[in-house]
Protein backbone atom coordinates (compact mmCIF):
# COMPACT_ATOMS: atom_id res chain seq x y z
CA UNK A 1 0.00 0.00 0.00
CA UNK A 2 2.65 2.36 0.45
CA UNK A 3 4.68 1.91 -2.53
CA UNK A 4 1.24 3.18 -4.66
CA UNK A 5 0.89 6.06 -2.22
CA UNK A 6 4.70 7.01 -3.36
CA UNK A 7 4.51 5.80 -6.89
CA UNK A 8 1.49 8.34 -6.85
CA UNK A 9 2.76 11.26 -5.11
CA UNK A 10 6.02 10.74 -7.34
CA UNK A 11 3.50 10.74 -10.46
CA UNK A 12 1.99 14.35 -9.12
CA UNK A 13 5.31 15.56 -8.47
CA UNK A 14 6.94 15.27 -11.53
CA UNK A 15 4.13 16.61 -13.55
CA UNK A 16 3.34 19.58 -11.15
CA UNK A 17 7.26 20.87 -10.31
CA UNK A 18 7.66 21.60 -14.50
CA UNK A 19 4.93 23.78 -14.53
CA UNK A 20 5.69 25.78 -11.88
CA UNK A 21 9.50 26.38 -13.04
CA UNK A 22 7.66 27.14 -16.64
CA UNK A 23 4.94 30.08 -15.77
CA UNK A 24 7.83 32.64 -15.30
CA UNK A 25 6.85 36.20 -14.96
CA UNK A 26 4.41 38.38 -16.79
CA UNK A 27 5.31 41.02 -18.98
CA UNK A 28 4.58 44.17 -18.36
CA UNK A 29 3.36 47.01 -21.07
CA UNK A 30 4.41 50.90 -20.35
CA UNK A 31 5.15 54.28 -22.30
CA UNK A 32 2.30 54.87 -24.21
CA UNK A 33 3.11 57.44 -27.02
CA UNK A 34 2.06 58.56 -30.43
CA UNK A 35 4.77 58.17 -32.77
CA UNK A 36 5.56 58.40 -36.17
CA UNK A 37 7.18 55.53 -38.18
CA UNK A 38 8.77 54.66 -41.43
CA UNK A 39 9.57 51.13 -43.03
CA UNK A 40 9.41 48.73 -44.09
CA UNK A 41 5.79 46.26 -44.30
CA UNK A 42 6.47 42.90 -43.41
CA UNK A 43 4.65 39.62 -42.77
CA UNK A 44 6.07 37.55 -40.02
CA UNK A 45 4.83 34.06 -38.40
CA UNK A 46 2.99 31.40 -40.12
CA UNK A 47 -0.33 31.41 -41.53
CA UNK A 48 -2.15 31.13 -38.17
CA UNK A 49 -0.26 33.07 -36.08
CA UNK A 50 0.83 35.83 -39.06
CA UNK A 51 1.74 39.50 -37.93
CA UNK A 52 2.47 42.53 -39.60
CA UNK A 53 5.81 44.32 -38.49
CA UNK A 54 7.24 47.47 -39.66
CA UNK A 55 10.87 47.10 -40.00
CA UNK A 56 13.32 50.00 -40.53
CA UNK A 57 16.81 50.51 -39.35
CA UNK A 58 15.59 52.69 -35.97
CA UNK A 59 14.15 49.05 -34.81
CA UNK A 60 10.94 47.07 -35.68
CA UNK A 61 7.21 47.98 -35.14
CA UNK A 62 4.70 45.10 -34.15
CA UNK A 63 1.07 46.21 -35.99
CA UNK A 64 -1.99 45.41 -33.00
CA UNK A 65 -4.08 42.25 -34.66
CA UNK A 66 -7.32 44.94 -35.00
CA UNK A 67 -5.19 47.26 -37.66
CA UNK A 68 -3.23 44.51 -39.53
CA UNK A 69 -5.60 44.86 -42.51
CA UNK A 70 -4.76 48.39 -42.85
CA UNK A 71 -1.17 47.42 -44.07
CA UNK A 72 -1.85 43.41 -45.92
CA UNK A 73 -1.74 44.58 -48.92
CA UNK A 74 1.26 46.95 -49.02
CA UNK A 75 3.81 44.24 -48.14
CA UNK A 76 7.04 44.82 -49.38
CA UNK A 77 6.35 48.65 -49.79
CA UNK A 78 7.74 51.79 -48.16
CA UNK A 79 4.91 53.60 -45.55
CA UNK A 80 4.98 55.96 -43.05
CA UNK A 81 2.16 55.53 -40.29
CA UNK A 82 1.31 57.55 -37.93
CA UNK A 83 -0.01 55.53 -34.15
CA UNK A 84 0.06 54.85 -30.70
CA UNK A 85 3.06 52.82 -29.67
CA UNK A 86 3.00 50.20 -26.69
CA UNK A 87 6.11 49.10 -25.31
CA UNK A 88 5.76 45.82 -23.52
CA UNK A 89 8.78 44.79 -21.71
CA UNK A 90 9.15 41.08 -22.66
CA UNK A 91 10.68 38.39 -20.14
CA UNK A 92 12.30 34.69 -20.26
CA UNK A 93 10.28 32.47 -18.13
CA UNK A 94 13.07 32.35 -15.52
CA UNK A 95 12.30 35.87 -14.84
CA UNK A 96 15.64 37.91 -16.48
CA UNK A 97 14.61 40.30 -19.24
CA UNK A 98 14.15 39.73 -22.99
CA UNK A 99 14.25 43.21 -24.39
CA UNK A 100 11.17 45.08 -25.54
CA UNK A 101 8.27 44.63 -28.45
CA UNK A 102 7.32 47.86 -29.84
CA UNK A 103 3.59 47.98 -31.06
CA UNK A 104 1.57 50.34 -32.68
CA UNK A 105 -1.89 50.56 -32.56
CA UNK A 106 -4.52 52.91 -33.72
CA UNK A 107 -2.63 53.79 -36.95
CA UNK A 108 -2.90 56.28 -40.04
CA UNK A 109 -1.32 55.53 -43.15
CA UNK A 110 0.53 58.72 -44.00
CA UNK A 111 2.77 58.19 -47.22
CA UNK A 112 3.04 54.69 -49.42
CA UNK A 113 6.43 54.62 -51.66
């Protein structure tokens, strides 16, 4: 009787302990500005999880999922939009910092080249 007791707390403990180790910490989104931004269109991902980034040598721009339709069809094109940018400070799941995602939401199309 006691080996199943420990055969099934050793069960629960190795598939409990993994996800613990693997929620990390949440990111965290600050500095909300409006900005102004030229580049590059670009689709990235595959087709189910596809974004639109604007890429430009100043740094890449992630497009919210709402406003990617604005840009679809000028990939591969020169545009300057004008939107609100998000920066969410991104993090490894063991907690130490991956850099930052810069997204822009609420955008104008300004100028197509």
């Amino acid at each position: 009787m006691n080996d199943s007791r420990f055969l099934i707390a050793a069960a629960i403990l190795l598939i409990v302990v993994p996800f613990i180790f693997a929620r990390g910490a949440k990111d965290s989104a600050s500095a909300v500005k409006t900005v102004r931004v030229t580049g590059t269109v670009r689709l990235v991902g595959t087709d189910i999880f596809s974004e639109i980034v604007i890429s430009s040598p100043e740094g890449e721009w992630y497009i919210e999922a709402d406003e990617k339709e604005k840009l679809h069809s000028l990939q591969h094109r020169t545009v300057t939009v004008e939107g609100t940018e998000t920066i969410i400070q991104l993090t490894f799941a063991g907690g130490f910092p991956a850099g930052n995602r810069y997204v822009l939401s609420n955008i104008v199309v300004i100028k197509v080249e």
